[in-house]
PDB file of N, CA and C in Angstrom:
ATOM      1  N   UNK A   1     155.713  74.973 -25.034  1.00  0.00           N
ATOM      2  CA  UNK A   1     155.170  76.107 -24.314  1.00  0.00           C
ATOM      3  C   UNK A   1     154.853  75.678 -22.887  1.00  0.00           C
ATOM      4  N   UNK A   2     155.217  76.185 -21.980  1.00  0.00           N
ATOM      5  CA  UNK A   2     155.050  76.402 -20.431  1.00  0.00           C
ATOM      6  C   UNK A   2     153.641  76.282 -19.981  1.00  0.00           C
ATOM      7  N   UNK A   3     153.047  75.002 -19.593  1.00  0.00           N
ATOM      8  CA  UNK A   3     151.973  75.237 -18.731  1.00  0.00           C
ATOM      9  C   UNK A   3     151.785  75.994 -17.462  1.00  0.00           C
ATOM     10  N   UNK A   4     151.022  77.126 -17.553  1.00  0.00           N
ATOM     11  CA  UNK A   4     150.978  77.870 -15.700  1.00  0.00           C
ATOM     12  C   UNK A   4     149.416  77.579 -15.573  1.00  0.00           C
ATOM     13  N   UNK A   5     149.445  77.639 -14.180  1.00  0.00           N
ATOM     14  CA  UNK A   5     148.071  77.017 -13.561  1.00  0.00           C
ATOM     15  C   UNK A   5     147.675  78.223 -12.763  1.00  0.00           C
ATOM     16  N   UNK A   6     145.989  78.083 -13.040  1.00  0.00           N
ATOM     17  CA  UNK A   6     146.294  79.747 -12.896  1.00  0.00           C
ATOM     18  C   UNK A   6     144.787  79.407 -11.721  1.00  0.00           C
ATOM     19  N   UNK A   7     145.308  79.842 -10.735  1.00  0.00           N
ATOM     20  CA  UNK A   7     144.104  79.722  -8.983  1.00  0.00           C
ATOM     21  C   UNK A   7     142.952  80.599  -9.419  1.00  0.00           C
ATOM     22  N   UNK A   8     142.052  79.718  -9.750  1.00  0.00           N
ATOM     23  CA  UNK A   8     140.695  80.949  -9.839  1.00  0.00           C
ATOM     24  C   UNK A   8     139.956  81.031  -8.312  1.00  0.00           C
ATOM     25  N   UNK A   9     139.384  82.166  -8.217  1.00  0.00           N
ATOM     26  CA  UNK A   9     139.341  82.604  -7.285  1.00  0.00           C
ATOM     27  C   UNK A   9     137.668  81.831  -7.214  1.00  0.00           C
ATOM     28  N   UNK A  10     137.600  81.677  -5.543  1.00  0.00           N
ATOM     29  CA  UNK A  10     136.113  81.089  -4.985  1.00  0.00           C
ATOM     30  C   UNK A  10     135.155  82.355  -5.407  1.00  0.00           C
ATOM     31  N   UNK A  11     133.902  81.626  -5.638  1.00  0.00           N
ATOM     32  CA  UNK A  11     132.641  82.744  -5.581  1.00  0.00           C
ATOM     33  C   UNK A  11     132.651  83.372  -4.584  1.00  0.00           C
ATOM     34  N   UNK A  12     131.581  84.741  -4.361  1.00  0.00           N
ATOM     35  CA  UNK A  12     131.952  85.299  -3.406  1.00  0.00           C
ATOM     36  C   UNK A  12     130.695  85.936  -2.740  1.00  0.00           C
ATOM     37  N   UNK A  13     129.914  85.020  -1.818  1.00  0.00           N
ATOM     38  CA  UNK A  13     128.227  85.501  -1.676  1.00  0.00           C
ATOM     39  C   UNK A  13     128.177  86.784  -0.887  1.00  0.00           C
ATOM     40  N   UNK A  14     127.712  88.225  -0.804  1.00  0.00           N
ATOM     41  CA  UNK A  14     127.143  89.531  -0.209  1.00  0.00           C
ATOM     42  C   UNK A  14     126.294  89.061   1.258  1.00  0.00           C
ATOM     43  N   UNK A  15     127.161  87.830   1.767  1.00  0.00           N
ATOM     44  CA  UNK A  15     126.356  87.196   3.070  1.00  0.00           C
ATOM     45  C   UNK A  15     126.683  88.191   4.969  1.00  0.00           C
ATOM     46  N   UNK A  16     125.548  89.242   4.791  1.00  0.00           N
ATOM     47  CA  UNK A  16     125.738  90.067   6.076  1.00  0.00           C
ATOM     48  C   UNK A  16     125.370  89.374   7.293  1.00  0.00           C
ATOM     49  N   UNK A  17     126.125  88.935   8.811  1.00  0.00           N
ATOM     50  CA  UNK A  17     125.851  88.043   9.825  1.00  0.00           C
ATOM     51  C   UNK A  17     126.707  88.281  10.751  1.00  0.00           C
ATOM     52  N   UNK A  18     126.310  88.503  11.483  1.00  0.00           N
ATOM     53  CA  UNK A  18     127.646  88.655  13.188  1.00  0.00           C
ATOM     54  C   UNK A  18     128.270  87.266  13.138  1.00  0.00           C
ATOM     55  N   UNK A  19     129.499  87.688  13.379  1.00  0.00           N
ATOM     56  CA  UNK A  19     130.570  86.532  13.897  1.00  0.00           C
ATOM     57  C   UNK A  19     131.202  87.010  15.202  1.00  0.00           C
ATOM     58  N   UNK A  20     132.147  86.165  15.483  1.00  0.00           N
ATOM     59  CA  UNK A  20     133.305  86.596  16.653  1.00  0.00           C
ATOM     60  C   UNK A  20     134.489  86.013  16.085  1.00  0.00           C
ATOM     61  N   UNK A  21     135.514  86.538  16.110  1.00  0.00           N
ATOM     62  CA  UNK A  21     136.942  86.208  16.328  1.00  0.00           C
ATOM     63  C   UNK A  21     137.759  86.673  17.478  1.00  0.00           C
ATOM     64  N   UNK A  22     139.067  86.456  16.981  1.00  0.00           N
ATOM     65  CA  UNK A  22     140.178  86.256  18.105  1.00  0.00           C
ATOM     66  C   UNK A  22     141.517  85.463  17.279  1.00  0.00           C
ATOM     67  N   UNK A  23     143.097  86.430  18.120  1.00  0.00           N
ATOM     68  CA  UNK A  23     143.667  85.745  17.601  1.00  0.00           C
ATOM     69  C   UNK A  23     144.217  84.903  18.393  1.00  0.00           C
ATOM     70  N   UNK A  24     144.625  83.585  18.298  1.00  0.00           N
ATOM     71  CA  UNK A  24     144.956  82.625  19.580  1.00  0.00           C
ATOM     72  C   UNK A  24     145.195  82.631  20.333  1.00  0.00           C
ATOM     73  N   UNK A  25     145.903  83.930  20.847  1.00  0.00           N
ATOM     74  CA  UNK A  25     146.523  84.808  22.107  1.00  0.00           C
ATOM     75  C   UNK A  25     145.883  85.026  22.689  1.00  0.00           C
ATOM     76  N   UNK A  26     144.428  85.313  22.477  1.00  0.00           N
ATOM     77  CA  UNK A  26     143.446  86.297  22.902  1.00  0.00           C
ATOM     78  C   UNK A  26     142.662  85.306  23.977  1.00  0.00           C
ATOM     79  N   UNK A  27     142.481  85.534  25.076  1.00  0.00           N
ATOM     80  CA  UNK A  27     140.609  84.953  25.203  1.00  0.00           C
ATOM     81  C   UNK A  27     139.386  85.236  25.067  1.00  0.00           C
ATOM     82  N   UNK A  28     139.694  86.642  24.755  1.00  0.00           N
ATOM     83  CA  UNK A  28     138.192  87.189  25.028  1.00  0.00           C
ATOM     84  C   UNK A  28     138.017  87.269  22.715  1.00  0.00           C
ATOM     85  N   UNK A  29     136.835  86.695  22.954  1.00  0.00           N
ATOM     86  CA  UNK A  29     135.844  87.006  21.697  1.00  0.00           C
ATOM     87  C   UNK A  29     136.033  88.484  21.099  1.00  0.00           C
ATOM     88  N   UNK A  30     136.144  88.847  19.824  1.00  0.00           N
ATOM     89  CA  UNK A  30     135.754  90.046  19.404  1.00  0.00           C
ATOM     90  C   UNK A  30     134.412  90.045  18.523  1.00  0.00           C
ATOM     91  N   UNK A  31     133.614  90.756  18.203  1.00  0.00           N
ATOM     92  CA  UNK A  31     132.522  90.676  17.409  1.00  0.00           C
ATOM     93  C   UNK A  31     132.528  91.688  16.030  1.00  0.00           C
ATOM     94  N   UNK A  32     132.225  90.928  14.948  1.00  0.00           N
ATOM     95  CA  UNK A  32     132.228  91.312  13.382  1.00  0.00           C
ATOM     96  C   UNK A  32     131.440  91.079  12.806  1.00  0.00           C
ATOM     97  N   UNK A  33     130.797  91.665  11.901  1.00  0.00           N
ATOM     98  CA  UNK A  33     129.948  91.347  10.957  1.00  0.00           C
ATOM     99  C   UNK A  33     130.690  91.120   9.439  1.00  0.00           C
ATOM    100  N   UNK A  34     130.085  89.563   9.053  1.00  0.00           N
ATOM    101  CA  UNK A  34     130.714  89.508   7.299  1.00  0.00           C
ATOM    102  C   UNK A  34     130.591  90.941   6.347  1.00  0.00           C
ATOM    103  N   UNK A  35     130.760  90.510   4.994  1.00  0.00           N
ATOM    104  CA  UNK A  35     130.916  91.783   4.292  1.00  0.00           C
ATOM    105  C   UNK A  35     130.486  90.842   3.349  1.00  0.00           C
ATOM    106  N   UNK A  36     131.564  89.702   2.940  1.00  0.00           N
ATOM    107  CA  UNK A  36     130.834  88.706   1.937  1.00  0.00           C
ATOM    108  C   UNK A  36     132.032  87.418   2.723  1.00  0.00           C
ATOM    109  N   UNK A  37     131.723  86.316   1.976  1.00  0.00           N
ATOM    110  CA  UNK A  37     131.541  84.671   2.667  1.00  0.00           C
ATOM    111  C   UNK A  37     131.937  83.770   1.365  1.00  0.00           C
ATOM    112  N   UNK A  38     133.469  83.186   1.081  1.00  0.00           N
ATOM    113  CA  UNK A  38     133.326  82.139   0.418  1.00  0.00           C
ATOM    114  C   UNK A  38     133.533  81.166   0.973  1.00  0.00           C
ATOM    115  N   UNK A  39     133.917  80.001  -0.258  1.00  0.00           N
ATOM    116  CA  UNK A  39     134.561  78.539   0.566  1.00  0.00           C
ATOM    117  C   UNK A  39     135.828  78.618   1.073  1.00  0.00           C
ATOM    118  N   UNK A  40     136.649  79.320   0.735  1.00  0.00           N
ATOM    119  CA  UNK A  40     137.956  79.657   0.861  1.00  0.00           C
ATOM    120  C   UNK A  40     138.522  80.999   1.584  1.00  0.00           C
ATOM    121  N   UNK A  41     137.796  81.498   1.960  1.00  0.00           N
ATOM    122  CA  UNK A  41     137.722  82.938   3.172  1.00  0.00           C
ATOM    123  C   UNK A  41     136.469  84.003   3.416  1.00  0.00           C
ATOM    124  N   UNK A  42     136.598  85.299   4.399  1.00  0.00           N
ATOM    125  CA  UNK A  42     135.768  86.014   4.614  1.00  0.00           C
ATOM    126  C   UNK A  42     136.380  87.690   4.273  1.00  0.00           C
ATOM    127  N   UNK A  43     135.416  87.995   4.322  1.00  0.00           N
ATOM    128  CA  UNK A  43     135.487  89.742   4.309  1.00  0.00           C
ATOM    129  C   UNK A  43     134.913  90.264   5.363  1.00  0.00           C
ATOM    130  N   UNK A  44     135.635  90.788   6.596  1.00  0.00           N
ATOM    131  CA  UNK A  44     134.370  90.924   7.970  1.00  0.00           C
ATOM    132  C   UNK A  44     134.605  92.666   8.522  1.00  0.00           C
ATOM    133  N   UNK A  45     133.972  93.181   9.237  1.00  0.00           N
ATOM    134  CA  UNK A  45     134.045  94.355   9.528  1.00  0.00           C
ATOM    135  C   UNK A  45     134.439  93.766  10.926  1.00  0.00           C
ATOM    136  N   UNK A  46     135.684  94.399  11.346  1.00  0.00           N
ATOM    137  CA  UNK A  46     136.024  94.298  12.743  1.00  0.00           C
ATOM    138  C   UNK A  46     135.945  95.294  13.408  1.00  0.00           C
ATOM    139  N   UNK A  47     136.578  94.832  14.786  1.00  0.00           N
ATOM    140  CA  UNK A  47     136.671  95.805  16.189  1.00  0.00           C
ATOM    141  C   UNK A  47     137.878  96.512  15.648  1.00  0.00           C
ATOM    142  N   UNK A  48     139.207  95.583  15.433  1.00  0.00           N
ATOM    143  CA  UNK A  48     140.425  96.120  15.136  1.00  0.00           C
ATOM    144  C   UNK A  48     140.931  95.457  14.480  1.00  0.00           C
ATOM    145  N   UNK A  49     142.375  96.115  14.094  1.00  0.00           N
ATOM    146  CA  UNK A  49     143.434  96.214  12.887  1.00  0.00           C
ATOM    147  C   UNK A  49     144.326  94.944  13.209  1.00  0.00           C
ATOM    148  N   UNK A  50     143.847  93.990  12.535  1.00  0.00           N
ATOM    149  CA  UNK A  50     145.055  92.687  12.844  1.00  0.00           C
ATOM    150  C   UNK A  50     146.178  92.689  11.415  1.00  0.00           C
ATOM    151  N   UNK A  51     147.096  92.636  11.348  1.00  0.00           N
ATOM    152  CA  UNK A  51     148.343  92.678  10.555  1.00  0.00           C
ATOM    153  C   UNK A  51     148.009  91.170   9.742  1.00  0.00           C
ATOM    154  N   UNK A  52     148.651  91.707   8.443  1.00  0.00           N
ATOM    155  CA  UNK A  52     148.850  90.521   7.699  1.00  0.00           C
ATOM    156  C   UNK A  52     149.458  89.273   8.162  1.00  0.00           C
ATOM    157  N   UNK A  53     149.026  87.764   7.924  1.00  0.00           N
ATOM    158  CA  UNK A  53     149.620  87.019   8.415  1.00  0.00           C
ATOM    159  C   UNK A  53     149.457  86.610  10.187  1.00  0.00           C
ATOM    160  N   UNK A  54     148.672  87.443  10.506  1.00  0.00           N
ATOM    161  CA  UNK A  54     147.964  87.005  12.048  1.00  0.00           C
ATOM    162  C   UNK A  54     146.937  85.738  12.012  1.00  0.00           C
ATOM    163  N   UNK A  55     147.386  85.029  13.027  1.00  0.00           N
ATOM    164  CA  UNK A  55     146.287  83.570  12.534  1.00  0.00           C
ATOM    165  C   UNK A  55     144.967  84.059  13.318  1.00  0.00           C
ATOM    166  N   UNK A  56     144.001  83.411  12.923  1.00  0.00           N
ATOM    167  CA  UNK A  56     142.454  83.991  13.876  1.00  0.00           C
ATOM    168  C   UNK A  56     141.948  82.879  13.601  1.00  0.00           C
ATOM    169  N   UNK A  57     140.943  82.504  14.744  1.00  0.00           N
ATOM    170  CA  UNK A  57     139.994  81.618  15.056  1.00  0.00           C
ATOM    171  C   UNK A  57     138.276  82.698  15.075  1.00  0.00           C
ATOM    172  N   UNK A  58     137.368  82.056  14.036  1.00  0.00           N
ATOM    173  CA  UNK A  58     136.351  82.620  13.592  1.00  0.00           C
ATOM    174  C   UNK A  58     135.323  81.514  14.083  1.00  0.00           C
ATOM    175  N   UNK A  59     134.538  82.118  14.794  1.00  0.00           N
ATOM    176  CA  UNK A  59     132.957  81.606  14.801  1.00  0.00           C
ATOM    177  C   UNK A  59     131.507  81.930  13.657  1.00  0.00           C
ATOM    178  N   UNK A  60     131.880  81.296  13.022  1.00  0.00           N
ATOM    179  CA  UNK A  60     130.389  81.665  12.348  1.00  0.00           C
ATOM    180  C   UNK A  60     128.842  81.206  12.081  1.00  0.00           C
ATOM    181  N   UNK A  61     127.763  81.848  12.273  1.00  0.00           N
ATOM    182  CA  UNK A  61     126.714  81.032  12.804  1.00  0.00           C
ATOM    183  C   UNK A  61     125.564  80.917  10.964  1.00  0.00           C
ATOM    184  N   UNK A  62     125.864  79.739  10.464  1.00  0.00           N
ATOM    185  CA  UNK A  62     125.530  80.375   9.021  1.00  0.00           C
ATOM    186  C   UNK A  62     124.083  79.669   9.071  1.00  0.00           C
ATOM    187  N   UNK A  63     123.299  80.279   8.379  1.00  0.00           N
ATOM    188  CA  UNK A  63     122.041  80.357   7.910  1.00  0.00           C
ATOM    189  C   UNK A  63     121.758  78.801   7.134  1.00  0.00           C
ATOM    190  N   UNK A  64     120.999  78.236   7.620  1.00  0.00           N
ATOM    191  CA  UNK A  64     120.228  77.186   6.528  1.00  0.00           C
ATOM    192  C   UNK A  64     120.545  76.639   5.495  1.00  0.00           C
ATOM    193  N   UNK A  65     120.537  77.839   4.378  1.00  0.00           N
ATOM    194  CA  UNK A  65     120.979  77.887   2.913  1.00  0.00           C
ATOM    195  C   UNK A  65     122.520  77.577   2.404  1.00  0.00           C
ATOM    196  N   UNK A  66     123.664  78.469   3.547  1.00  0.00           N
ATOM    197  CA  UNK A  66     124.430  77.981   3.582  1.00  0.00           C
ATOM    198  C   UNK A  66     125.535  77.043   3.999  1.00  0.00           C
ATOM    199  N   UNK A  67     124.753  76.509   5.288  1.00  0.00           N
ATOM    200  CA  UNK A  67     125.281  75.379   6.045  1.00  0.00           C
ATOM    201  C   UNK A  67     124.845  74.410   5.452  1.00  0.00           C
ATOM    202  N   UNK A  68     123.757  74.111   5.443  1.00  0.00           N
ATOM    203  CA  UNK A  68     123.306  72.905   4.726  1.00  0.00           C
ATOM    204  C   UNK A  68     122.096  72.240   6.263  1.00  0.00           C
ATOM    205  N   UNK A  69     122.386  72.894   7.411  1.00  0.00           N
ATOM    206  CA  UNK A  69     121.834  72.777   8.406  1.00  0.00           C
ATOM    207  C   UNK A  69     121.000  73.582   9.603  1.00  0.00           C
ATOM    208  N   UNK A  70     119.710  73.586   9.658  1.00  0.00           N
ATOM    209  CA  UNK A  70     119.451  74.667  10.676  1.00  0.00           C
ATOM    210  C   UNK A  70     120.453  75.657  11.664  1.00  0.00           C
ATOM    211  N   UNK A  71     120.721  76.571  11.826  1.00  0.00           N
ATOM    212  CA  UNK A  71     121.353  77.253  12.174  1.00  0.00           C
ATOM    213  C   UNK A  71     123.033  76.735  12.492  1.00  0.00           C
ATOM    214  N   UNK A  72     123.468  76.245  11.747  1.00  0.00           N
ATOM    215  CA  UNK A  72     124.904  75.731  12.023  1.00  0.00           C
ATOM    216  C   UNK A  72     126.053  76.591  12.191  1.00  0.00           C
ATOM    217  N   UNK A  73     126.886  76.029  13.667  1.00  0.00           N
ATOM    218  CA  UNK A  73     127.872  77.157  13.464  1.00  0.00           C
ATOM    219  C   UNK A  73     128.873  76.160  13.428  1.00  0.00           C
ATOM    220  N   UNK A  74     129.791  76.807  13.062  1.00  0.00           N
ATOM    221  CA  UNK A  74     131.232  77.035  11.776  1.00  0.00           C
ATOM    222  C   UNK A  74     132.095  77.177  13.013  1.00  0.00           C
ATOM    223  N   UNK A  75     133.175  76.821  13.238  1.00  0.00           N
ATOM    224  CA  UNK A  75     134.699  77.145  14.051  1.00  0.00           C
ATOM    225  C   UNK A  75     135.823  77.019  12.790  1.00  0.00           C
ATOM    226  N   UNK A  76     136.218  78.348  12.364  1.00  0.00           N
ATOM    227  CA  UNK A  76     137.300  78.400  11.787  1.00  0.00           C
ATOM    228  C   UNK A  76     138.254  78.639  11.915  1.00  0.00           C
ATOM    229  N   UNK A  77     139.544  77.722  11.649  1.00  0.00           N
ATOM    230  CA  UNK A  77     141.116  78.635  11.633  1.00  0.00           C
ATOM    231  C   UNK A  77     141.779  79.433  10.586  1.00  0.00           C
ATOM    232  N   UNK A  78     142.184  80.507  10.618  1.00  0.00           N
ATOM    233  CA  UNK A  78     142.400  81.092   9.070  1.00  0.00           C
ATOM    234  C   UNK A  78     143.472  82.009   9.790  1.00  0.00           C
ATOM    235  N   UNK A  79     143.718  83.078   8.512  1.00  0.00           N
ATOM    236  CA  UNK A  79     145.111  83.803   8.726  1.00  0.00           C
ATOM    237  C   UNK A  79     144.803  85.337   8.306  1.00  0.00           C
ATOM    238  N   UNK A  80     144.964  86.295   8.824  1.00  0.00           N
ATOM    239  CA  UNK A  80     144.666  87.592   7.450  1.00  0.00           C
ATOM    240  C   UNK A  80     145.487  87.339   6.643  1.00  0.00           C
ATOM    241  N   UNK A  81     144.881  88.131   5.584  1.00  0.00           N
ATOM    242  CA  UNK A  81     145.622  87.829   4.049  1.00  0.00           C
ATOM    243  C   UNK A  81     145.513  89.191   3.944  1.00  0.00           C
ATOM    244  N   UNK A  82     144.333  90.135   4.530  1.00  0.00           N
ATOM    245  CA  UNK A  82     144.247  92.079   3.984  1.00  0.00           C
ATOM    246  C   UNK A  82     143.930  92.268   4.594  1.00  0.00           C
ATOM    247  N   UNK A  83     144.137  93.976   5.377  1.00  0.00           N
ATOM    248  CA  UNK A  83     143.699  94.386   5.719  1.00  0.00           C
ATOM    249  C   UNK A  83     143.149  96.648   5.106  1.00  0.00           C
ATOM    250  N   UNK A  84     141.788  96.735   5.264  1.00  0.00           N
ATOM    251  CA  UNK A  84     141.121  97.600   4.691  1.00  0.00           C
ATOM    252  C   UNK A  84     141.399  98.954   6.197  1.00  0.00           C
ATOM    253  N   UNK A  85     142.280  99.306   6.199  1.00  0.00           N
ATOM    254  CA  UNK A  85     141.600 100.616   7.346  1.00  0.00           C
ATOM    255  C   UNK A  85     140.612 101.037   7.312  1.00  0.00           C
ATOM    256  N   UNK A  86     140.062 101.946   8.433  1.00  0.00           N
ATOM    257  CA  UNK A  86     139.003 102.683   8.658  1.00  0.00           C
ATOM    258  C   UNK A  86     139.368 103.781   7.561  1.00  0.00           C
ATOM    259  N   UNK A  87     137.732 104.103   7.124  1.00  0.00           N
ATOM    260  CA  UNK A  87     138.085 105.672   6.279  1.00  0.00           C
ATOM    261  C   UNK A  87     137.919 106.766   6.854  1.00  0.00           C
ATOM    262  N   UNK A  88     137.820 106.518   8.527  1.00  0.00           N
ATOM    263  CA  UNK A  88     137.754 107.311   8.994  1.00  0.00           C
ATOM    264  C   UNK A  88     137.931 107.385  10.459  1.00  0.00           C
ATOM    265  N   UNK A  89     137.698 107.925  11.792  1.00  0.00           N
ATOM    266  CA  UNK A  89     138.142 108.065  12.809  1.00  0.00           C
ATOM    267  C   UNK A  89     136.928 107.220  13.611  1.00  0.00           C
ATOM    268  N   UNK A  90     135.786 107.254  12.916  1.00  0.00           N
ATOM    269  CA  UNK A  90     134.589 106.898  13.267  1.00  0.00           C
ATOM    270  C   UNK A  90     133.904 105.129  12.665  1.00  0.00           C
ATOM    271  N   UNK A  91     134.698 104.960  11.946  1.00  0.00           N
ATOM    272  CA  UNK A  91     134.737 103.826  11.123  1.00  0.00           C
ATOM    273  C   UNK A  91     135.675 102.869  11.419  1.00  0.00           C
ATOM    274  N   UNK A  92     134.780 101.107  11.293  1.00  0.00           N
ATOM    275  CA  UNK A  92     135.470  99.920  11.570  1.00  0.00           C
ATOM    276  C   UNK A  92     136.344  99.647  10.335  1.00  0.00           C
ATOM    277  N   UNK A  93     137.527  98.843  10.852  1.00  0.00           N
ATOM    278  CA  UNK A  93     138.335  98.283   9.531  1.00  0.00           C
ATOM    279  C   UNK A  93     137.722  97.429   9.118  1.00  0.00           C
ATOM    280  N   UNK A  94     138.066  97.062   7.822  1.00  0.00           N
ATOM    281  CA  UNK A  94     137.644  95.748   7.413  1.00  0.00           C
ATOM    282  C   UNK A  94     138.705  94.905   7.508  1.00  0.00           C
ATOM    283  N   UNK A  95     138.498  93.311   7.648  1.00  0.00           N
ATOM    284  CA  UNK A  95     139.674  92.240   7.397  1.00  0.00           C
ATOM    285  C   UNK A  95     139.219  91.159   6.322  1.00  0.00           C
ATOM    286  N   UNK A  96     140.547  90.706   5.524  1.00  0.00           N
ATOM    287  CA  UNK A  96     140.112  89.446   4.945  1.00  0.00           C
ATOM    288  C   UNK A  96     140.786  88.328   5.470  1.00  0.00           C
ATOM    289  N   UNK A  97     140.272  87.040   5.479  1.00  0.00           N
ATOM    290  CA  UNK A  97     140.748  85.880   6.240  1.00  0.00           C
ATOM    291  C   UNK A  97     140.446  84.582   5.062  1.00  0.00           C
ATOM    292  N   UNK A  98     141.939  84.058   5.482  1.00  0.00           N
ATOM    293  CA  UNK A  98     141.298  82.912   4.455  1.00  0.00           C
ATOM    294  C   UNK A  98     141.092  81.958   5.259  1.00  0.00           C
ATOM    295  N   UNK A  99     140.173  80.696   5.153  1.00  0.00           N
ATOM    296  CA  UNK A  99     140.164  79.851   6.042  1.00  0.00           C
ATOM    297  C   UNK A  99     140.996  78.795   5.523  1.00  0.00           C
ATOM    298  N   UNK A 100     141.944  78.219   6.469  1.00  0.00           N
ATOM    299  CA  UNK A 100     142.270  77.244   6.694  1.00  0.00           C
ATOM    300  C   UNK A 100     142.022  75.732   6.739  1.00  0.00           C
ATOM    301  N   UNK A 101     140.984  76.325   7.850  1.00  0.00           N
ATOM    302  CA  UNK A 101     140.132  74.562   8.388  1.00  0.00           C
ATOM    303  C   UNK A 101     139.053  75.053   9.258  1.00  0.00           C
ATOM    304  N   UNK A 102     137.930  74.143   9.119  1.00  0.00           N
ATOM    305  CA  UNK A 102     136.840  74.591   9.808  1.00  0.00           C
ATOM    306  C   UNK A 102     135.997  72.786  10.300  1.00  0.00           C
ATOM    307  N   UNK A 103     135.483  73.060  10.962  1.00  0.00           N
ATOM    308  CA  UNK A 103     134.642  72.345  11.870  1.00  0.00           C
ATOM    309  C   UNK A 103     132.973  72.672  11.987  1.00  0.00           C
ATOM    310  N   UNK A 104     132.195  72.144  11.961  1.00  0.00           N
ATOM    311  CA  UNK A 104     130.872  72.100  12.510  1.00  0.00           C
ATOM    312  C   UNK A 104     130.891  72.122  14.161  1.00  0.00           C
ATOM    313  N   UNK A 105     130.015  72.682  15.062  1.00  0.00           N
ATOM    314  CA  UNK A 105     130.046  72.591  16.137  1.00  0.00           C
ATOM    315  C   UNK A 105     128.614  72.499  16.735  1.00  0.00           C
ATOM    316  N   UNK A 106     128.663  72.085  17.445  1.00  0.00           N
ATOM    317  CA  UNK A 106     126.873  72.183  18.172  1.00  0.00           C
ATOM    318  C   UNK A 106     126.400  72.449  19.338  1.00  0.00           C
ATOM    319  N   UNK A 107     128.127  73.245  20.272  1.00  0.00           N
ATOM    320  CA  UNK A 107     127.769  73.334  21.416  1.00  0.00           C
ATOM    321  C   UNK A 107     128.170  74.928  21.886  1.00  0.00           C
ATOM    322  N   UNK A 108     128.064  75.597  22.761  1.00  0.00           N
ATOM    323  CA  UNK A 108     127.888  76.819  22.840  1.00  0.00           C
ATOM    324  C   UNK A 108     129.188  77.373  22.659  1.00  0.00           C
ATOM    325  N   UNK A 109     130.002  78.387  21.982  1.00  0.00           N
ATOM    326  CA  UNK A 109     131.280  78.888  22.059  1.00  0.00           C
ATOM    327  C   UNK A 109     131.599  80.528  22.472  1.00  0.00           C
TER     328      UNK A 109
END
C-alpha cells in the first residue's frame, strides 16, 4: 500500500495588528491589518487586490507573546497564495501570504 504524506496545516492564531507590505516593485509601503497569523503565513486586510503568485515583502510588528521579544518586528518574504475580494464597493480585500523567510529587525523600516 502507497504511503502519501499528507501537509497538515500550521495553527492559526485570531492575531488583529497593522502591518505594511509591498510588492518588490513597489517603494512605497501599503498598510494592512492581520485577520489571523501562523508560522507558515498570514491572512491580512489590504489596500488592494494582488494576484496569485505575486511575491510581497511584509513588515510585522508582533507583540511580546508572539515574538518572544518586546515589541519585535518581523521582515517577511512571502508570495499570495489567495485572494478574498471586497464584498463590496466599500470594503477592503483580504490576502493570504505564505511566508517564505523572515528576519528579526531592530531598526526603523
Amino acid at each position: 500500500m502507497p504511503e502519501f504524506s499528507v501537509k497538515s496545516r500550521a495553527q492559526r492564531f485570531p492575531v488583529r495588528m497593522d502591518m505594511r507590505y509591498r510588492s518588490p516593485s513597489e517603494e512605497e509601503w501599503r498598510d494592512g491589518t492581520t485577520a489571523n497569523i501562523s508560522r507558515s503565513g498570514v491572512l491580512f486586510k489590504a489596500q488592494n487586490l494582488l494576484e496569485p503568485g505575486t511575491q510581497v515583502e511584509i513588515i510585522l510588528a508582533l507583540p511580546a507573546e508572539i515574538g518572544g521579544e518586546p515589541a519585535a518586528r518581523v521582515a517577511c518574504q512571502g508570495c499570495i497564495v489567495r485572494t478574498l475580494p471586497p464584498e463590496s464597493p466599500q470594503a477592503a480585500p483580504f490576502l493570504a501570504a505564505e511566508i517564505l523567510d523572515y528576519r528579526f529587525v531592530r531598526d526603523n523600516v
